[in-house]
C-alpha atoms as a PDB file:
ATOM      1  CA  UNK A   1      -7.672  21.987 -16.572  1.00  0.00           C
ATOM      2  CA  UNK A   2      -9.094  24.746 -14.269  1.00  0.00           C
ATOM      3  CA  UNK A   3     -12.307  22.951 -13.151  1.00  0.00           C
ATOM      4  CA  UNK A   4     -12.120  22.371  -8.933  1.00  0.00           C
ATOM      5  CA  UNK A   5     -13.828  19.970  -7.285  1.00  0.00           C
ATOM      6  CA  UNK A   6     -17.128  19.894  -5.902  1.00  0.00           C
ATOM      7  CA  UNK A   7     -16.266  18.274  -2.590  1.00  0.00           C
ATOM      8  CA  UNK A   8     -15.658  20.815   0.348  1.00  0.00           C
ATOM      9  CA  UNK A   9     -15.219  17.732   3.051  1.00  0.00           C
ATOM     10  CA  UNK A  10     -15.113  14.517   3.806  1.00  0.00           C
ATOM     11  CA  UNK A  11     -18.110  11.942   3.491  1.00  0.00           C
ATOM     12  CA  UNK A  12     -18.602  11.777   7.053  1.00  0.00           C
ATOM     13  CA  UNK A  13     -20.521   8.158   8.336  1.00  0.00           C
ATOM     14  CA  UNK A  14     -21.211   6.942  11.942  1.00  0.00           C
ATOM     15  CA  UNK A  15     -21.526   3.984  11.163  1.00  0.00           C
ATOM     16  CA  UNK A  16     -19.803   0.538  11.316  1.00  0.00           C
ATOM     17  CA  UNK A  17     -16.791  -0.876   8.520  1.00  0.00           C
ATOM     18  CA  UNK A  18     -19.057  -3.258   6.485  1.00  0.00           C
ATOM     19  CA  UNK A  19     -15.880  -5.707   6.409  1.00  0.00           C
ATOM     20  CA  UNK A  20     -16.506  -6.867   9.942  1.00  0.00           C
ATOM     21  CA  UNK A  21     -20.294  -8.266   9.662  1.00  0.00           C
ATOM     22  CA  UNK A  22     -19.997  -9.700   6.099  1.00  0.00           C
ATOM     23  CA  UNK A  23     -16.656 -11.253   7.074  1.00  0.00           C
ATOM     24  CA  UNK A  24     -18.907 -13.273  10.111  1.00  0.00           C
ATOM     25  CA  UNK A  25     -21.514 -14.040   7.523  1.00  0.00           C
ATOM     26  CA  UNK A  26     -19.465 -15.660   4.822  1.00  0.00           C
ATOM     27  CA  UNK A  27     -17.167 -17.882   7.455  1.00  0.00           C
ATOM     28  CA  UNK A  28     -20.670 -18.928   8.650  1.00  0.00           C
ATOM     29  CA  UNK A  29     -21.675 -19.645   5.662  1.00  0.00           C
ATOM     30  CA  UNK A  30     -18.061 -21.028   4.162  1.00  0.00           C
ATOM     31  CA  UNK A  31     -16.360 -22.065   7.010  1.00  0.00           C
ATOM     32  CA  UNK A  32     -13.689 -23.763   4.977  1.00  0.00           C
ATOM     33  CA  UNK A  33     -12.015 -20.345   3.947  1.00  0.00           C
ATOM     34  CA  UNK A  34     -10.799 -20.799   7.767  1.00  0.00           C
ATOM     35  CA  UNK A  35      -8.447 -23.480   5.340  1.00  0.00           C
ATOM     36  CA  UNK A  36      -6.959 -20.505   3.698  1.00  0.00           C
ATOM     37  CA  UNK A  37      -5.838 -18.164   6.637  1.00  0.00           C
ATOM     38  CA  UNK A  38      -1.902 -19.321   7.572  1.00  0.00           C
ATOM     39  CA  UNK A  39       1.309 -18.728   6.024  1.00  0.00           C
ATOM     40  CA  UNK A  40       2.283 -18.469   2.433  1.00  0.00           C
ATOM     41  CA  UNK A  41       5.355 -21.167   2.006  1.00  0.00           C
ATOM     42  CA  UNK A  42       6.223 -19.642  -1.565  1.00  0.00           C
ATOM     43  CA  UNK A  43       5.873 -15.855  -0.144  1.00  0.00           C
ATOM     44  CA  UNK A  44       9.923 -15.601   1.396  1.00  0.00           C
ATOM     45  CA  UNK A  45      11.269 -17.307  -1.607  1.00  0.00           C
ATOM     46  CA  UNK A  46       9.860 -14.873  -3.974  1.00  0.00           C
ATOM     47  CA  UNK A  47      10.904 -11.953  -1.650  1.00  0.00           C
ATOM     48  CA  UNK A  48      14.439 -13.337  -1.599  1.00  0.00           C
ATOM     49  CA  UNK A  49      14.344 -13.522  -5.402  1.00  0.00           C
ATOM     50  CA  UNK A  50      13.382 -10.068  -5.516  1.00  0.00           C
ATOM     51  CA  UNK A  51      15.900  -8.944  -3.321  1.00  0.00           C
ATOM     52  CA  UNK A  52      18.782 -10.021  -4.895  1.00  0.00           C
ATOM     53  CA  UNK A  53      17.563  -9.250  -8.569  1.00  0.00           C
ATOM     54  CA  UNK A  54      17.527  -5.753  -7.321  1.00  0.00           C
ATOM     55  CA  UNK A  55      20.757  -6.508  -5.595  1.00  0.00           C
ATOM     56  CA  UNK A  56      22.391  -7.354  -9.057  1.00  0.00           C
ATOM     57  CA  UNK A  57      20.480  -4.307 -10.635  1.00  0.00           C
ATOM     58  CA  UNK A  58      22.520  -1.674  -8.412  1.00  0.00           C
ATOM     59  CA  UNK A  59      25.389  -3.951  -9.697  1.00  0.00           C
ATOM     60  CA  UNK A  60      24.278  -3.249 -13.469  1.00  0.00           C
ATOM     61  CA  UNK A  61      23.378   0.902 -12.687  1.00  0.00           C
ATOM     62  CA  UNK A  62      26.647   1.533 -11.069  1.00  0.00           C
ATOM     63  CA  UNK A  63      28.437   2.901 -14.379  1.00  0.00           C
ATOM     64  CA  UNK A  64      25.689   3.778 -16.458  1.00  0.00           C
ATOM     65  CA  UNK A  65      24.643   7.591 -17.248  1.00  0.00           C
ATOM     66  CA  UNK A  66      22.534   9.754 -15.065  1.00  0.00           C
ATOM     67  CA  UNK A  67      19.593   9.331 -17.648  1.00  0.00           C
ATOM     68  CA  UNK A  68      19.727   5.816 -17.531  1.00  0.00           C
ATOM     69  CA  UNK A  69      19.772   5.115 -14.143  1.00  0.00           C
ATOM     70  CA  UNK A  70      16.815   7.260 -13.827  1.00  0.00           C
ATOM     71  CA  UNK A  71      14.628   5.945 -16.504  1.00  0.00           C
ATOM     72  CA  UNK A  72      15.541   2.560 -14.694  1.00  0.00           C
ATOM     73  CA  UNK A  73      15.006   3.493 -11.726  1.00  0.00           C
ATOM     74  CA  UNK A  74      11.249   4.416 -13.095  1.00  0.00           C
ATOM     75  CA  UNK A  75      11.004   1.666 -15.258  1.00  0.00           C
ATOM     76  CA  UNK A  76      12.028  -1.183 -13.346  1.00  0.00           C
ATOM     77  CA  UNK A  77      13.352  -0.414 -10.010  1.00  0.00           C
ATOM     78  CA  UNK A  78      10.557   1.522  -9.206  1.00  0.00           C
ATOM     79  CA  UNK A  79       8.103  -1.113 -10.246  1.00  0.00           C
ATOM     80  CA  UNK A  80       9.917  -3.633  -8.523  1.00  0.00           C
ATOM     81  CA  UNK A  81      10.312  -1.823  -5.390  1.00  0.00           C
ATOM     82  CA  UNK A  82       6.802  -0.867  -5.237  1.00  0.00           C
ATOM     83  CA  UNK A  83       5.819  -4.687  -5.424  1.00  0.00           C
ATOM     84  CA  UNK A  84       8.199  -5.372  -2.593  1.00  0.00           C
ATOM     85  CA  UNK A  85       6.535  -2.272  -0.719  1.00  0.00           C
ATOM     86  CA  UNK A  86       3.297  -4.811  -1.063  1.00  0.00           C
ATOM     87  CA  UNK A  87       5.469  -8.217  -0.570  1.00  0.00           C
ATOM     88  CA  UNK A  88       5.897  -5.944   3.189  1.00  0.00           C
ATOM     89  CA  UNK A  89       1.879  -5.257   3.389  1.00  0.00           C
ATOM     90  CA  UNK A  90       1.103  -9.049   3.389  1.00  0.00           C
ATOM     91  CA  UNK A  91       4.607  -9.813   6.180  1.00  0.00           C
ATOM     92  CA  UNK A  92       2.684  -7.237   8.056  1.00  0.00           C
ATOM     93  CA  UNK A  93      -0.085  -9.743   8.501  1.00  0.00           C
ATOM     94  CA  UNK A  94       2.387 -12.585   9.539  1.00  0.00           C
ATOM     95  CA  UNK A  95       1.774 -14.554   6.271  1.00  0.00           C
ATOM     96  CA  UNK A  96       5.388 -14.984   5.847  1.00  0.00           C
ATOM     97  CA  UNK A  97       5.872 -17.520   8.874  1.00  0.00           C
ATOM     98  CA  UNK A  98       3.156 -17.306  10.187  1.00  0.00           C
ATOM     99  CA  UNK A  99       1.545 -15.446  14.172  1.00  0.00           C
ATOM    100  CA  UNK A 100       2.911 -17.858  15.874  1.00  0.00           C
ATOM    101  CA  UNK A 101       6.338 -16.383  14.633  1.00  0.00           C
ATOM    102  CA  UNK A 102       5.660 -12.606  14.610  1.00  0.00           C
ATOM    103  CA  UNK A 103       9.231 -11.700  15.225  1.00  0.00           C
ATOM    104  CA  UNK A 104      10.183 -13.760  12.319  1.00  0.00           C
ATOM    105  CA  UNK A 105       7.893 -11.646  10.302  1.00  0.00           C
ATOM    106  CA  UNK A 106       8.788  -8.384  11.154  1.00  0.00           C
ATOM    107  CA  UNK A 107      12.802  -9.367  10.498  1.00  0.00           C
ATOM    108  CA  UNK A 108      11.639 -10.906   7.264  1.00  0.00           C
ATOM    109  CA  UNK A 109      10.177  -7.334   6.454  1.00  0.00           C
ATOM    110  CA  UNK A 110      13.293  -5.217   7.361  1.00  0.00           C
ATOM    111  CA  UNK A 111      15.234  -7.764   5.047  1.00  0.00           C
ATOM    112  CA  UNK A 112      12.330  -6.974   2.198  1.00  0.00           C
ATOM    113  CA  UNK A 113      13.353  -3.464   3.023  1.00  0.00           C
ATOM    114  CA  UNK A 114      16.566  -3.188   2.135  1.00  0.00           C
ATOM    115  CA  UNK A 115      16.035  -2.861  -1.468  1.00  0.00           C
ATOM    116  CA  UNK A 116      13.599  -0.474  -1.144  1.00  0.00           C
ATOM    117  CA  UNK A 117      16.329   2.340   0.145  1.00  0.00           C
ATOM    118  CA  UNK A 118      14.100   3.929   2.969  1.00  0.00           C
ATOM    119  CA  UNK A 119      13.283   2.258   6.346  1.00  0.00           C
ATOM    120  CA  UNK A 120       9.849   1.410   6.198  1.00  0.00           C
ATOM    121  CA  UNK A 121       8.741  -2.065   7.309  1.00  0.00           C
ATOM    122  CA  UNK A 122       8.031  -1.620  11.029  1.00  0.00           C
ATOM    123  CA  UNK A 123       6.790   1.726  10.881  1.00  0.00           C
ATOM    124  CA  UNK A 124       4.169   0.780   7.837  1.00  0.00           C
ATOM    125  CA  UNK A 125       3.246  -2.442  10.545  1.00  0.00           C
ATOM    126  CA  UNK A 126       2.757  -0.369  13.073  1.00  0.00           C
ATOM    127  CA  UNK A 127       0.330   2.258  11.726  1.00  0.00           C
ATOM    128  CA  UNK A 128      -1.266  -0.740   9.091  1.00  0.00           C
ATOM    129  CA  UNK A 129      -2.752  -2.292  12.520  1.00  0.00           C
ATOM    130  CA  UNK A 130      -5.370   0.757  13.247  1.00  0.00           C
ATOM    131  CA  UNK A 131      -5.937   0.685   8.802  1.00  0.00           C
ATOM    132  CA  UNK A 132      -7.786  -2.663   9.505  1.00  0.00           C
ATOM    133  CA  UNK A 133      -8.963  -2.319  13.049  1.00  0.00           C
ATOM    134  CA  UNK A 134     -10.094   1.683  12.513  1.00  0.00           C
ATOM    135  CA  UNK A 135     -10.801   1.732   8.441  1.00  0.00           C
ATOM    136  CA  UNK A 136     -11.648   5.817   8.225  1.00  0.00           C
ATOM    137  CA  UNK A 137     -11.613   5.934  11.639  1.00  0.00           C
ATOM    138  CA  UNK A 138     -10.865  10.126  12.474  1.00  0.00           C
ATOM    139  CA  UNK A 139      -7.386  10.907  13.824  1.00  0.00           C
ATOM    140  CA  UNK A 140      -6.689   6.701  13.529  1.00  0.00           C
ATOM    141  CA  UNK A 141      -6.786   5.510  10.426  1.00  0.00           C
ATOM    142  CA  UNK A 142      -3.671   7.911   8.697  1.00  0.00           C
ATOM    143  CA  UNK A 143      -4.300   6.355   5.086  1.00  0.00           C
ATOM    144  CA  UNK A 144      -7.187   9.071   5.355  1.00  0.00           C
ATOM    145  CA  UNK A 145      -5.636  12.704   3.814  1.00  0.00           C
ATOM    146  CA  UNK A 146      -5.978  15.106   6.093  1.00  0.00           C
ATOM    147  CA  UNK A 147      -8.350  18.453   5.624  1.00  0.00           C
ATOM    148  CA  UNK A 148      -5.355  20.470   4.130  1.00  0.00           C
ATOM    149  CA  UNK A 149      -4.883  18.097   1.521  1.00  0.00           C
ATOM    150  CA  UNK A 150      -8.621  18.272   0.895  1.00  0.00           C
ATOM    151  CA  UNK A 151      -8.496  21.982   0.833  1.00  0.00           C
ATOM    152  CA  UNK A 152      -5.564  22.407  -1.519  1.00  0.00           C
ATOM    153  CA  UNK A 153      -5.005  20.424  -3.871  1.00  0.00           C
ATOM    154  CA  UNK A 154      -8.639  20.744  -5.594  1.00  0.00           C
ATOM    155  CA  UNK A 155      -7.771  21.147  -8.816  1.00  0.00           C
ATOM    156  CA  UNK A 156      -6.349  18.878 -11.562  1.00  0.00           C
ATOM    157  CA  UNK A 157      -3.145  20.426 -11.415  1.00  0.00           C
ATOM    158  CA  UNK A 158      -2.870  20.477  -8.069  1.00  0.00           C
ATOM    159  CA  UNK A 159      -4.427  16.954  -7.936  1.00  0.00           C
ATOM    160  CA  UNK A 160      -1.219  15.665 -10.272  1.00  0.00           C
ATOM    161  CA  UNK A 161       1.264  17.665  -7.694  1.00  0.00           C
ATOM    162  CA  UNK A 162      -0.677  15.564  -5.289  1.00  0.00           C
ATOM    163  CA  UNK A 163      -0.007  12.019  -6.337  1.00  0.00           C
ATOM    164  CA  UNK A 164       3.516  13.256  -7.023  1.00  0.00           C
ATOM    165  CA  UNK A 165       3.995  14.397  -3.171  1.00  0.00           C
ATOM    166  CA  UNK A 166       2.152  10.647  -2.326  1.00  0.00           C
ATOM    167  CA  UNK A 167       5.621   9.530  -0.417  1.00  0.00           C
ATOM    168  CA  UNK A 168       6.252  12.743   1.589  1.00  0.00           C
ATOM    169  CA  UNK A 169       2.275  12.882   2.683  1.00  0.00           C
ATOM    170  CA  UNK A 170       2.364   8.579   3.695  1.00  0.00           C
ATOM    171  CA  UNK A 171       5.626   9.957   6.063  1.00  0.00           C
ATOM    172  CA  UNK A 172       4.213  12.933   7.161  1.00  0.00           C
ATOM    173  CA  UNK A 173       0.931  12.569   7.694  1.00  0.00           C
ATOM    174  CA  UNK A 174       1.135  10.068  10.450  1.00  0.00           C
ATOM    175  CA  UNK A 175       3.621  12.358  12.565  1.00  0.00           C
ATOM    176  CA  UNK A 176       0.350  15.215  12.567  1.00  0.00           C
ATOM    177  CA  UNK A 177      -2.682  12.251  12.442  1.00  0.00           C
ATOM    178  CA  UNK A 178      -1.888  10.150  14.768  1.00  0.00           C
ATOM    179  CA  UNK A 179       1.972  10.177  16.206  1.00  0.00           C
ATOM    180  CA  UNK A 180       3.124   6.851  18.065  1.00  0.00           C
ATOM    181  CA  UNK A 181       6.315   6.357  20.107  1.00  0.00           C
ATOM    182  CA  UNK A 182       9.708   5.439  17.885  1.00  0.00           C
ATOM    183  CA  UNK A 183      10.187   1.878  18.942  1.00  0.00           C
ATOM    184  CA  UNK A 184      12.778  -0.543  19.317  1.00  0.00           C
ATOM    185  CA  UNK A 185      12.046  -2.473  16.354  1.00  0.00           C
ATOM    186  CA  UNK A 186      12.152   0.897  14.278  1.00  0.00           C
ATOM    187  CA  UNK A 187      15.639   1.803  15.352  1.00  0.00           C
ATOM    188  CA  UNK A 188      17.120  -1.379  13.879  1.00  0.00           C
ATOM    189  CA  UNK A 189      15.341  -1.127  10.614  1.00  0.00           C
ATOM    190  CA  UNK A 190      16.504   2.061  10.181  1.00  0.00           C
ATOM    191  CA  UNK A 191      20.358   0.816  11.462  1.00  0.00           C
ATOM    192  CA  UNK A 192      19.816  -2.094   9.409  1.00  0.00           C
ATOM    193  CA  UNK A 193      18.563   0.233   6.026  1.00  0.00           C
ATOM    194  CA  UNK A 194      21.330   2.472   6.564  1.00  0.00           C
ATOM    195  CA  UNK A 195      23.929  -0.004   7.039  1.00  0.00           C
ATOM    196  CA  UNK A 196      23.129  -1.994   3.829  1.00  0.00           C
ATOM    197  CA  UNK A 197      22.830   1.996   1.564  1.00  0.00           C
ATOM    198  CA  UNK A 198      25.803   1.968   3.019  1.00  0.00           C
ATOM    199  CA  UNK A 199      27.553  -0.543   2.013  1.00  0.00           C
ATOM    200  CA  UNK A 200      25.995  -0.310  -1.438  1.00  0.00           C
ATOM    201  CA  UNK A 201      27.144   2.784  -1.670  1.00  0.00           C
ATOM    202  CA  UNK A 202      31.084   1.761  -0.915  1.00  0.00           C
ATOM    203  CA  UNK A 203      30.865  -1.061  -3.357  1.00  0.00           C
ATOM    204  CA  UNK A 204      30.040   1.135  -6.199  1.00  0.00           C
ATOM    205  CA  UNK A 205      29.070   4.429  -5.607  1.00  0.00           C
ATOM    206  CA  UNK A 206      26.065   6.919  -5.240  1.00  0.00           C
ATOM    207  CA  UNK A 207      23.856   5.682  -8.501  1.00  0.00           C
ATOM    208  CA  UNK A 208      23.054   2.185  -7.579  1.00  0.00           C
ATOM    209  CA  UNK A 209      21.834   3.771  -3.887  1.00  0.00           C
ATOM    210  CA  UNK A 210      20.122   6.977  -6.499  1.00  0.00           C
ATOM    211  CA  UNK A 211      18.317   3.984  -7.735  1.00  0.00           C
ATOM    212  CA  UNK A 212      17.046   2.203  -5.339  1.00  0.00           C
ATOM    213  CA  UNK A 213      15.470   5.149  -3.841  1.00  0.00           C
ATOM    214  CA  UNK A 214      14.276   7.433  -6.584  1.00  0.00           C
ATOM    215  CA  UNK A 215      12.934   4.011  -7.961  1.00  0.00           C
ATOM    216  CA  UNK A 216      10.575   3.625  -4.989  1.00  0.00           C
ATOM    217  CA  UNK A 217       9.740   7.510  -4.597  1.00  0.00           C
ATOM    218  CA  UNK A 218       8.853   7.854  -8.243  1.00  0.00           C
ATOM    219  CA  UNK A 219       6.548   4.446  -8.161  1.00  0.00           C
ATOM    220  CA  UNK A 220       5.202   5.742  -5.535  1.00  0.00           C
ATOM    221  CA  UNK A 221       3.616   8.716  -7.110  1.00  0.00           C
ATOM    222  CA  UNK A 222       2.681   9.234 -10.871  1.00  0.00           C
ATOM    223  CA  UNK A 223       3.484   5.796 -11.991  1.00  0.00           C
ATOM    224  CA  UNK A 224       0.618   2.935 -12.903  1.00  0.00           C
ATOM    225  CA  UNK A 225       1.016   0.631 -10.081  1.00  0.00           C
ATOM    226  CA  UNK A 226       0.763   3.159  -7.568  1.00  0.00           C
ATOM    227  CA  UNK A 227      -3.277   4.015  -8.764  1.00  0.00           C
ATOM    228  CA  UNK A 228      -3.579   1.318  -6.196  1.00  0.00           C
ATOM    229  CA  UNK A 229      -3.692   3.719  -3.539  1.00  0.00           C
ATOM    230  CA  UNK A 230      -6.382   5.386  -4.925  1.00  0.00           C
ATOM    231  CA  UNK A 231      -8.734   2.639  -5.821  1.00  0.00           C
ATOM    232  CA  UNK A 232      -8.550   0.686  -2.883  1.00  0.00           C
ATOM    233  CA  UNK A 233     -10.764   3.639  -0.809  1.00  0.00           C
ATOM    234  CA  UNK A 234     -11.176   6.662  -2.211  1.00  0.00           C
ATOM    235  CA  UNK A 235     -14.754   7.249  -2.894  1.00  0.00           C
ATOM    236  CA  UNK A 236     -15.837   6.645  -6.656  1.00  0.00           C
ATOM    237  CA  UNK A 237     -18.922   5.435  -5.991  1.00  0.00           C
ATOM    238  CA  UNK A 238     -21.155   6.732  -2.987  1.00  0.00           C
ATOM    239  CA  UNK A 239     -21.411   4.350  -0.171  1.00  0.00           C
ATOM    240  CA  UNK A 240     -19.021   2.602  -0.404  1.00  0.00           C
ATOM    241  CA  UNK A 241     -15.373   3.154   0.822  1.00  0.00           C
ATOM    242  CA  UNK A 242     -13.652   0.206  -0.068  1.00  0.00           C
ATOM    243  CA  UNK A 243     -13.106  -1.335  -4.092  1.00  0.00           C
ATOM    244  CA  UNK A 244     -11.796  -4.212  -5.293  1.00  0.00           C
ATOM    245  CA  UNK A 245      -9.307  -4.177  -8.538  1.00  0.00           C
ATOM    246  CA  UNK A 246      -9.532  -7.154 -10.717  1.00  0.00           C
ATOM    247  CA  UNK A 247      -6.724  -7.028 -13.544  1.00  0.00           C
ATOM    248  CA  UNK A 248      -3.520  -7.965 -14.629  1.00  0.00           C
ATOM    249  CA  UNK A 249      -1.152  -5.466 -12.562  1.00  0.00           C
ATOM    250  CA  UNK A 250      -2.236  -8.330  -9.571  1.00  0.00           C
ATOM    251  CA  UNK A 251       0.415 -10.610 -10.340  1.00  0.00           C
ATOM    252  CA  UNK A 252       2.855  -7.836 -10.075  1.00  0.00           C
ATOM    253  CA  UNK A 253       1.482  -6.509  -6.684  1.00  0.00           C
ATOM    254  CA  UNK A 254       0.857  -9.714  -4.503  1.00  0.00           C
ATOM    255  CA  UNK A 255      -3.128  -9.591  -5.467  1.00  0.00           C
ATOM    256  CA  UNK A 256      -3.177  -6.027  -3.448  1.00  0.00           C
ATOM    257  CA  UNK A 257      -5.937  -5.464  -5.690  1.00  0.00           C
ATOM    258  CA  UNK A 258      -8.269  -7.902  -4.125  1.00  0.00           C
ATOM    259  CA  UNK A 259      -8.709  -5.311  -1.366  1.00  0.00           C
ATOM    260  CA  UNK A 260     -12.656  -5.521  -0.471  1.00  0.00           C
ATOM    261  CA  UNK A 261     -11.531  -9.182  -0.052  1.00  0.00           C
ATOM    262  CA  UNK A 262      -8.305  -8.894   1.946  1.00  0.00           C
ATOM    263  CA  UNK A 263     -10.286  -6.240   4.533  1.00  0.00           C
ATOM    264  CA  UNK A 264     -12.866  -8.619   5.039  1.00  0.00           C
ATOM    265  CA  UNK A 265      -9.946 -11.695   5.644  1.00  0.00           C
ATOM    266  CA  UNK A 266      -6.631  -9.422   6.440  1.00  0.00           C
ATOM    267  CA  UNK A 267      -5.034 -12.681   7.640  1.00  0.00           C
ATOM    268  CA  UNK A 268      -5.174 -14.742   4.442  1.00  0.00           C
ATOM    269  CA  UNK A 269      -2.067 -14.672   2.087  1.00  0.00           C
ATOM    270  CA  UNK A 270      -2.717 -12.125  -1.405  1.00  0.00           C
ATOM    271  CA  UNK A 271      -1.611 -15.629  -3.297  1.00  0.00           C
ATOM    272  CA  UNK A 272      -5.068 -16.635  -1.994  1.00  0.00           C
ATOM    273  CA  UNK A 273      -7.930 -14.168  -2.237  1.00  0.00           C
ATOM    274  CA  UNK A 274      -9.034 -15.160  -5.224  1.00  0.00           C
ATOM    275  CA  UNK A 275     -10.026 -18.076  -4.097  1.00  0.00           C
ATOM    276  CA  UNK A 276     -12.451 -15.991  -1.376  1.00  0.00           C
ATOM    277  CA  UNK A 277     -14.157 -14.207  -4.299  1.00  0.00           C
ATOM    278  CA  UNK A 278     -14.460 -18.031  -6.012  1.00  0.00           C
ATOM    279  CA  UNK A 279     -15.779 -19.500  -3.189  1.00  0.00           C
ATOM    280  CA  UNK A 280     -18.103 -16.492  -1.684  1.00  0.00           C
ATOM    281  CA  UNK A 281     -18.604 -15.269  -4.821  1.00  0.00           C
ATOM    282  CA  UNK A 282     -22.153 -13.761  -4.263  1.00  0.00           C
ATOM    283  CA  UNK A 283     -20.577 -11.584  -1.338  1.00  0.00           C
ATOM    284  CA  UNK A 284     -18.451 -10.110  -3.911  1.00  0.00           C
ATOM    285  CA  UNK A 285     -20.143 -10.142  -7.513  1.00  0.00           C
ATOM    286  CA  UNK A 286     -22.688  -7.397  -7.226  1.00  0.00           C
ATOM    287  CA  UNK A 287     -19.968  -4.898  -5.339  1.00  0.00           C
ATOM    288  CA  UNK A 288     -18.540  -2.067  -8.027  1.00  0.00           C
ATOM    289  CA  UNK A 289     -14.532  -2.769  -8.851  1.00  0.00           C
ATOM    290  CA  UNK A 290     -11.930  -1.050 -11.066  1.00  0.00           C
ATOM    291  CA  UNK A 291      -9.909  -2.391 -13.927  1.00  0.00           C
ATOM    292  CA  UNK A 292      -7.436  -0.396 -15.406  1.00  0.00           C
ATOM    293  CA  UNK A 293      -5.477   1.572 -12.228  1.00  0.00           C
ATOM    294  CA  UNK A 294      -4.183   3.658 -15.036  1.00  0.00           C
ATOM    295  CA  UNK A 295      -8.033   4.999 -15.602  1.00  0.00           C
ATOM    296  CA  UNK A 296      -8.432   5.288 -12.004  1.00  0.00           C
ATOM    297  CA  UNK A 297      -5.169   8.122 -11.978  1.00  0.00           C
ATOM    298  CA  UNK A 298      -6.685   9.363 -14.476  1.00  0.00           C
ATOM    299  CA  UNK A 299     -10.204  10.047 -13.391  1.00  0.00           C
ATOM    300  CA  UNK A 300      -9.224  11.454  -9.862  1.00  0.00           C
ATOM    301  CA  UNK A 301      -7.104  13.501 -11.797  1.00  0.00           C
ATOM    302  CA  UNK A 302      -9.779  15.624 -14.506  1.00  0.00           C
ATOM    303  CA  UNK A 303     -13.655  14.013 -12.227  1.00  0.00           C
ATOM    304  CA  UNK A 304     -14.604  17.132 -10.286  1.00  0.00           C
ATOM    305  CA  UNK A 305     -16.396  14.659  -7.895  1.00  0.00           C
ATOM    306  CA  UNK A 306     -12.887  13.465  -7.004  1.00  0.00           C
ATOM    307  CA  UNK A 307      -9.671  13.969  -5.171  1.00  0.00           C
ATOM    308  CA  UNK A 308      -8.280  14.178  -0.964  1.00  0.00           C
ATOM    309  CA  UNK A 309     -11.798  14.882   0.676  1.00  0.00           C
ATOM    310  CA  UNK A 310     -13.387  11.677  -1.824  1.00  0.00           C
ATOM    311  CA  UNK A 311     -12.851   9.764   1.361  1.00  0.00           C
ATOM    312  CA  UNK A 312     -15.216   7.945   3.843  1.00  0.00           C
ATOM    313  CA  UNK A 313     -14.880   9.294   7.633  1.00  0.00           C
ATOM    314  CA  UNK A 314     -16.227   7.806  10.491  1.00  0.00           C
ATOM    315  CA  UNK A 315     -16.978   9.563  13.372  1.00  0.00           C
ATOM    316  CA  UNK A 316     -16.910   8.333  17.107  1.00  0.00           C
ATOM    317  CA  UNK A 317     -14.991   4.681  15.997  1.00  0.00           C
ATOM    318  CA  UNK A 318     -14.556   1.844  18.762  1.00  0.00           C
ATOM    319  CA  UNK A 319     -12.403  -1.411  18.416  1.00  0.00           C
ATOM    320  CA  UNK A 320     -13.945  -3.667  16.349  1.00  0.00           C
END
């Protein structure tokens, strides 16, 4: 439990994202994925399920004991609310109604919110952008820990206080990375998110609004679904910065884990990247991938080789 990692910095690159040139090569080569970018039709109907289940869950909390609605809020609402948290990744990318109806989209996502107990929709769109367009890019891309991180949290200990403190770093770490204006669109999903906790909490008190957001805190840290955020970039393999997940925690997360395949198409729906790795599947066969997200936690946790500075960084990044 002592050992530290090896790792005293990032793995520093100048060159380009590999998503950009292989993405040209398969549509040349495939040019009917083109077929798959668009709108999912089934994507708001599933989010409006979602929504009110948790709706009728804060109904079902209200009188139960503290314990309860804490183990619930880990078991369930957390898991729940962390799949939403992904149901907003892929409305960032306009597959709800499509870019011809961005607006739409970014409404859609506040209303995906509201479950989730924080506002988060339109800031996560607004930093998500520079993710794709800047992957590892320095002081751009704020999915990228920053050098403190690195520094202290080195060992396994540390490393489990880490993922724990995931949701305070995601809100904090762009305000230090790479702070952006408070826009217009922010200030109603927060008036919108605080209006609805609101009204939750006059209906039937402070444990149905407890669980809603200690459900998507806790998810968010120590909790299976949320080794996503590990395997999609941190570094288990040397050169390469980006891993795919192929397992059965998919159909919970709107196929998040298809993530080489969603960087190199951003603007296809998660319902449909596994059809890319069908269809181009010698772009994607040879590349290394995870299984269990569980083992992932587990090896950043106790692999010296592992932890905040296991990250690609790219020096001098353009627009791409």
């Amino acid at each position: 439990m002592g050992n530290q990692v090896t790792r005293d910095d990032f793995e520093w690159v100048y060159t380009d994202q590999p998503h950009t040139e292989r993405r040209k090569e398969i549509l040349a080569k495939y040019p009917e994925i083109k077929k798959l970018m668009g709108p999912d039709p089934q994507l708001k109907w599933v989010v409006s399920l979602m929504v009110l289940t948790q709706l009728v869950a804060c109904y079902l909390v209200k009188d139960l004991p503290w314990k309860w609605v804490f183990f619930w809020a880990y078991a369930f609402g957390g898991c729940l609310n962390h799949s939403m948290t992904l149901a907003i990744h892929d409305i960032s990318h306009n597959v709800a109604f499509g870019n011809k109806k961005a607006k739409w989209n970014r409404f859609f996502g506040m209303f995906a919110n509201l479950p989730v107990g924080v506002p988060y929709a339109t800031s996560f769109k607004k930093y998500h952008v520079d993710h794709h367009r800047y992957l590892a890019g320095d002081g751009l891309d704020v999915d990228v820990p920053t050098a403190f991180e690195g520094r202290f949290f080195h060992s396994p200990p540390r490393k489990i206080l880490w993922l724990f403190l995931q949701p305070i770093f995601y809100v904090l770490r762009p305000l230090y990375v790479n702070p952006k204006p408070f826009t217009a669109l922010e200030v109603i999903n927060f008036a919108m998110q605080l209006a609805y906790d609101l009204l939750i909490y006059s209906l039937w008190g402070p444990k149905p609004v407890f669980y809603m957001i200690a459900g998507s805190t806790l998810a968010m840290g120590i909790h299976p679904i949320s080794g996503h955020f590990i395997a999609e970039h941190y570094m288990y393999l040397k050169g390469y910065d980006t891993f795919s997940y192929y397992g059965p925690l998919n159909w919970l997360t709107f196929n998040v884990g298809y993530h080489m395949e969603h960087h190199d198409f951003p603007s296809i729906p998660g319902s449909k990247l596994p059809l890319v790795k069908k269809i181009a599947a010698e772009y994607y066969d040879h590349l290394p991938y995870h299984t269990s997200w569980v083992c992932v936690l587990w090896d950043f946790v106790f692999c010296d080789s592992l932890g905040p500075f296991a990250r690609v960084k790219r020096k001098g990044w353009g627009e791409v």
